[in-house]
Protein backbone atom coordinates (compact mmCIF):
# COMPACT_ATOMS: atom_id res chain seq x y z
CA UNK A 1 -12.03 -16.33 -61.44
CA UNK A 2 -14.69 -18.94 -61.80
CA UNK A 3 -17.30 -19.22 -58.92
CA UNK A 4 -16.62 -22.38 -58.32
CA UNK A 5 -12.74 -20.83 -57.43
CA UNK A 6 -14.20 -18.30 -55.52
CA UNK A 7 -16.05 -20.67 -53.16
CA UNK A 8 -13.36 -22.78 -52.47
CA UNK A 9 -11.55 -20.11 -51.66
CA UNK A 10 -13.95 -18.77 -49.40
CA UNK A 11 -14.50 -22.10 -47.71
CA UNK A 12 -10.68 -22.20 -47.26
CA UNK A 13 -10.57 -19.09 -45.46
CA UNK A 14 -13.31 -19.67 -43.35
CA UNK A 15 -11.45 -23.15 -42.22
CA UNK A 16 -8.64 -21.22 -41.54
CA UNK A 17 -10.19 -18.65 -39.52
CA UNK A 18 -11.92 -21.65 -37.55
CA UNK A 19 -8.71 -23.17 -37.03
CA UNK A 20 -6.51 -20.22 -35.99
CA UNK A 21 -5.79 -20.26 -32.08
CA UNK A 22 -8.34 -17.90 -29.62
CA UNK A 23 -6.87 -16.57 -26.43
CA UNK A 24 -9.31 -16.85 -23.39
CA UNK A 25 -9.75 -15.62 -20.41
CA UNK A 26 -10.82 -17.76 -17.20
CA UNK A 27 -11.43 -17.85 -13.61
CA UNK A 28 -13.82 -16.05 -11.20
CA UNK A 29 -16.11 -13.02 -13.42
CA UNK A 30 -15.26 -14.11 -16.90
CA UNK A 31 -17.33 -16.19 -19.42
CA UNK A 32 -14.88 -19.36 -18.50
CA UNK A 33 -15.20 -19.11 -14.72
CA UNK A 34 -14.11 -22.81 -14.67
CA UNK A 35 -11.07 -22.72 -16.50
CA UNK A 36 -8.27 -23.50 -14.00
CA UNK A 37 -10.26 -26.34 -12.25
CA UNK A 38 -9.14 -29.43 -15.08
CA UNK A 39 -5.76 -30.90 -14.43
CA UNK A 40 -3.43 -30.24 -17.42
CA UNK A 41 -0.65 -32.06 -16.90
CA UNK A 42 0.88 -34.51 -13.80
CA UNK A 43 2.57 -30.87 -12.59
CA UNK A 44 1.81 -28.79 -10.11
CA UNK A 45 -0.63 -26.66 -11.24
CA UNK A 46 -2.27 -22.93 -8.90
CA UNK A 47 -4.66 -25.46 -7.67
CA UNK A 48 -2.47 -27.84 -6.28
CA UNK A 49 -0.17 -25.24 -4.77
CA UNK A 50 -3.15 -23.37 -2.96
CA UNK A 51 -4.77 -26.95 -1.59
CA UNK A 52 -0.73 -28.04 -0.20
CA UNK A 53 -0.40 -24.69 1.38
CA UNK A 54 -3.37 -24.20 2.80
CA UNK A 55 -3.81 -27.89 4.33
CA UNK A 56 -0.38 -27.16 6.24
CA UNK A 57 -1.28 -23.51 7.38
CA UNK A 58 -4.87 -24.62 8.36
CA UNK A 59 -2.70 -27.42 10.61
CA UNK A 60 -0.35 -24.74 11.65
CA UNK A 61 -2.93 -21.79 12.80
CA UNK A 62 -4.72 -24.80 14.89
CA UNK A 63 -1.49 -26.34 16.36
CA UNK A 64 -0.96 -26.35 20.16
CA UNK A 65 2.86 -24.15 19.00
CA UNK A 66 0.75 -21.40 17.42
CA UNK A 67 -1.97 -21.36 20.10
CA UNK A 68 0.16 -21.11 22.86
CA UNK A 69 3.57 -19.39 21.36
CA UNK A 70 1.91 -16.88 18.79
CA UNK A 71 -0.85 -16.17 19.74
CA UNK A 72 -0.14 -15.43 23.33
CA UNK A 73 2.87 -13.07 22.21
CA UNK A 74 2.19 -9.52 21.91
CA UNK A 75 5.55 -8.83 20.63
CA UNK A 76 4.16 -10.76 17.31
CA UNK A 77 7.75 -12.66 16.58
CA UNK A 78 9.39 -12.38 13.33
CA UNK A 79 9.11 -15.53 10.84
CA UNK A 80 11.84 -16.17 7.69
CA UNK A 81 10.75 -18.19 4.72
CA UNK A 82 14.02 -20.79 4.11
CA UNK A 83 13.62 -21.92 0.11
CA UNK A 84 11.35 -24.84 0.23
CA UNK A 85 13.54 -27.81 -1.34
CA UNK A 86 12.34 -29.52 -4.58
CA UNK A 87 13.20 -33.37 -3.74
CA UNK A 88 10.98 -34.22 -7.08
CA UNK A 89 12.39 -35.53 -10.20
CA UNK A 90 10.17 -32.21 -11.96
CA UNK A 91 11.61 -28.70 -12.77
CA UNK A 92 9.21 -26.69 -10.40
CA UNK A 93 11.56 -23.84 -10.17
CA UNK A 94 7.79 -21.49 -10.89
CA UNK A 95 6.14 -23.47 -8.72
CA UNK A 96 8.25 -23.11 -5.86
CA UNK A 97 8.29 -19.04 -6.39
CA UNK A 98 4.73 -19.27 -6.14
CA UNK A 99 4.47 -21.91 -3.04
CA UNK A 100 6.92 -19.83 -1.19
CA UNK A 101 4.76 -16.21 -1.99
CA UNK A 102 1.50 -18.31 -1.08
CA UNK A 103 3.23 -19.21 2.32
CA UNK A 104 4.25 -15.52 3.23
CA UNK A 105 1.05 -14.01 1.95
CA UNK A 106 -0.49 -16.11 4.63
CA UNK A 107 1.97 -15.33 7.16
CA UNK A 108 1.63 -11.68 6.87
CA UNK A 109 -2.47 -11.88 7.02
CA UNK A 110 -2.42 -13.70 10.19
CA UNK A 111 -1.79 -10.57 11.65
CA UNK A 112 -0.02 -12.87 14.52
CA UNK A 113 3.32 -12.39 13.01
CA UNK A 114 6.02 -10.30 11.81
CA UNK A 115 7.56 -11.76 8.11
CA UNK A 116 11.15 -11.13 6.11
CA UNK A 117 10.44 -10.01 3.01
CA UNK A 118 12.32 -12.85 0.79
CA UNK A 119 14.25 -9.74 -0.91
CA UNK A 120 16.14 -9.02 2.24
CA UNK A 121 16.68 -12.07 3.29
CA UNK A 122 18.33 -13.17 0.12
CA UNK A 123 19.97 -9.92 0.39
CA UNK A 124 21.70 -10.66 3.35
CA UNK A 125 22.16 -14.37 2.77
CA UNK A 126 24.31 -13.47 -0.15
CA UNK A 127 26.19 -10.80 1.81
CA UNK A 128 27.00 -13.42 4.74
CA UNK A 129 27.71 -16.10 2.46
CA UNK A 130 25.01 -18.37 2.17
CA UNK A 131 23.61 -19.76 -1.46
CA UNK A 132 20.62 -18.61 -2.22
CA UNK A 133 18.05 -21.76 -2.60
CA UNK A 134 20.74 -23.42 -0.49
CA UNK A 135 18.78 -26.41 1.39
CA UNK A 136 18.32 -25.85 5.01
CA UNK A 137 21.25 -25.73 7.27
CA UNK A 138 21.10 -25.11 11.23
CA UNK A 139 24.22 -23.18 10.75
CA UNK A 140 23.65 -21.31 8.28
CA UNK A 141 19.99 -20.37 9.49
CA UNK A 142 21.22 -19.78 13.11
CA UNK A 143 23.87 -16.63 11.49
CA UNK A 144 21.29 -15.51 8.85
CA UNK A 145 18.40 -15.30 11.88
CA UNK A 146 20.62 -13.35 13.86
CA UNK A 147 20.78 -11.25 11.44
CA UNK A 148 17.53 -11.34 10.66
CA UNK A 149 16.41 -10.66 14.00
CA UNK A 150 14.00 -13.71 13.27
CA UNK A 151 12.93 -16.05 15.74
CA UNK A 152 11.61 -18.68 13.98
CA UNK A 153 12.37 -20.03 10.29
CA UNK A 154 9.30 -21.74 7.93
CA UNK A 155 11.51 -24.37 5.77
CA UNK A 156 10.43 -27.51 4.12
CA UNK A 157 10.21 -29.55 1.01
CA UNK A 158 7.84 -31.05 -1.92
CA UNK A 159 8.52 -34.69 -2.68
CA UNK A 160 6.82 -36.80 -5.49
CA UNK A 161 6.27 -40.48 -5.61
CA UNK A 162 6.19 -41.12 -9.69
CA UNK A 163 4.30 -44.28 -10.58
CA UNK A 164 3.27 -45.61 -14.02
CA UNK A 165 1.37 -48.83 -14.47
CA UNK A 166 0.48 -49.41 -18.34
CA UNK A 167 -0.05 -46.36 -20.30
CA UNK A 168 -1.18 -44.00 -17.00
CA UNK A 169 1.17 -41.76 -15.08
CA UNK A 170 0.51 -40.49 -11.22
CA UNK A 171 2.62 -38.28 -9.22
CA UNK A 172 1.87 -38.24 -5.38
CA UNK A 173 3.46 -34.61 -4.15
CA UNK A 174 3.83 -33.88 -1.09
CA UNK A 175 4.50 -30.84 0.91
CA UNK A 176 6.38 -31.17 4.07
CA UNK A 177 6.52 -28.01 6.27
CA UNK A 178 8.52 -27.06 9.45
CA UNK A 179 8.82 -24.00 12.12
CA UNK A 180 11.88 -24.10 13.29
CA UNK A 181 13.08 -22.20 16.53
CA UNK A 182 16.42 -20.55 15.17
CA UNK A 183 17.82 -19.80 18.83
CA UNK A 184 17.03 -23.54 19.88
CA UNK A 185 16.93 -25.68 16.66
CA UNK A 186 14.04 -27.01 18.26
CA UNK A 187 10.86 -28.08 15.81
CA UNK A 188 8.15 -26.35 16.86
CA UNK A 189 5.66 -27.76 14.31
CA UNK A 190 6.04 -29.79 11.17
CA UNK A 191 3.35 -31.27 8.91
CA UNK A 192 2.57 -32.94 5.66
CA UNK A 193 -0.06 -32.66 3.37
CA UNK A 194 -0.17 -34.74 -0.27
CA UNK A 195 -2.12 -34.28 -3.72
CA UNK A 196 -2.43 -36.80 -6.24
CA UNK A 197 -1.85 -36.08 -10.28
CA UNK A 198 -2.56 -38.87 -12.84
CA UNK A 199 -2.10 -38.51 -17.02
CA UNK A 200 -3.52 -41.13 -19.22
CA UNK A 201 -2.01 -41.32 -22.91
């Protein structure tokens, strides 16, 4: 083989080395601590889901219903987590798995209240004939509660507002979040808190 073959060969395989994919690691204590913070697409990303939930929980923890109710119960009551509906035109079925975990997480470290573990609950749902990830039914809710032994369910929904003007795309999501006395029917709190997502081609 001529040098002149041998370099181009070498040069080749250096390109391809350069150009062959490199798994990294990011977040807090790696080399990439920034790595989750840019938007990668218009769908919910970790980031979004963390900023939705905790806007409503921060709005629930400070409500006058908490305060009073909650806080001044010993007995600590027991919440359920109803599947949060996705009214968006996006498959968020991941997304949803994690809002729903992120809102029971920080349930359960309030230390104010007793939670259903989503297992049982779906458990039982199936076993009294309710769909699972069936959207929120005062029925329904009132026999699974029972059930339950839960005083209160957490239900709700994400929504999205899909706009494009030229070649730019922007979702508005919001999530929409209710405590609802299952004895009663009675809201005891809702709120709403949105995030913006925008994708220029």
């Amino acid at each position: 083989m001529k040098k002149i073959e041998v370099l181009v060969l070498l040069i080749a395989l250096v390109a391809s080395l350069a150009c062959a994919p490199r798994a990294m690691r990011g977040g807090a204590g790696t080399e990439n601590p920034g790595m989750d913070a840019p938007a990668m697409s218009t769908t919910l990303d970790r980031t979004d889901i963390d900023y939705l939930v905790s806007q409503n929980l921060d709005a629930l923890y400070a409500s006058r219903f908490w305060l009073t109710e909650i806080e001044g119960d010993a007995s600590q009551p027991i919440f359920a987590i109803w599947p949060i509906e996705n009214s968006t035109s996006e498959h968020l079925e991941d997304q949803m798995l994690t809002l729903l975990s992120s809102i029971e997480t920080s349930l359960v470290n309030s230390g104010r209240v007793q939670v259903v573990a989503k297992s049982s609950q779906a458990a039982l749902a199936r076993e009294i004939g309710i769909q699972q990830g069936a959207i929120y039914d005062p029925a329904s809710a009132a026999r699974l509660g029972k059930q339950l032994g839960a005083g209160y369910f957490v239900t709700g929904k994400v929504t999205g507002v899909d706009e494009r003007l030229q070649k730019t795309r922007r979702i508005q999501y919001s999530l929409f979040l209710q405590i609802l006395e299952i004895e009663t029917g009675l809201v005891k709190f809702q709120n709403e808190a949105s995030r913006s997502k925008a994708l220029k081609r």
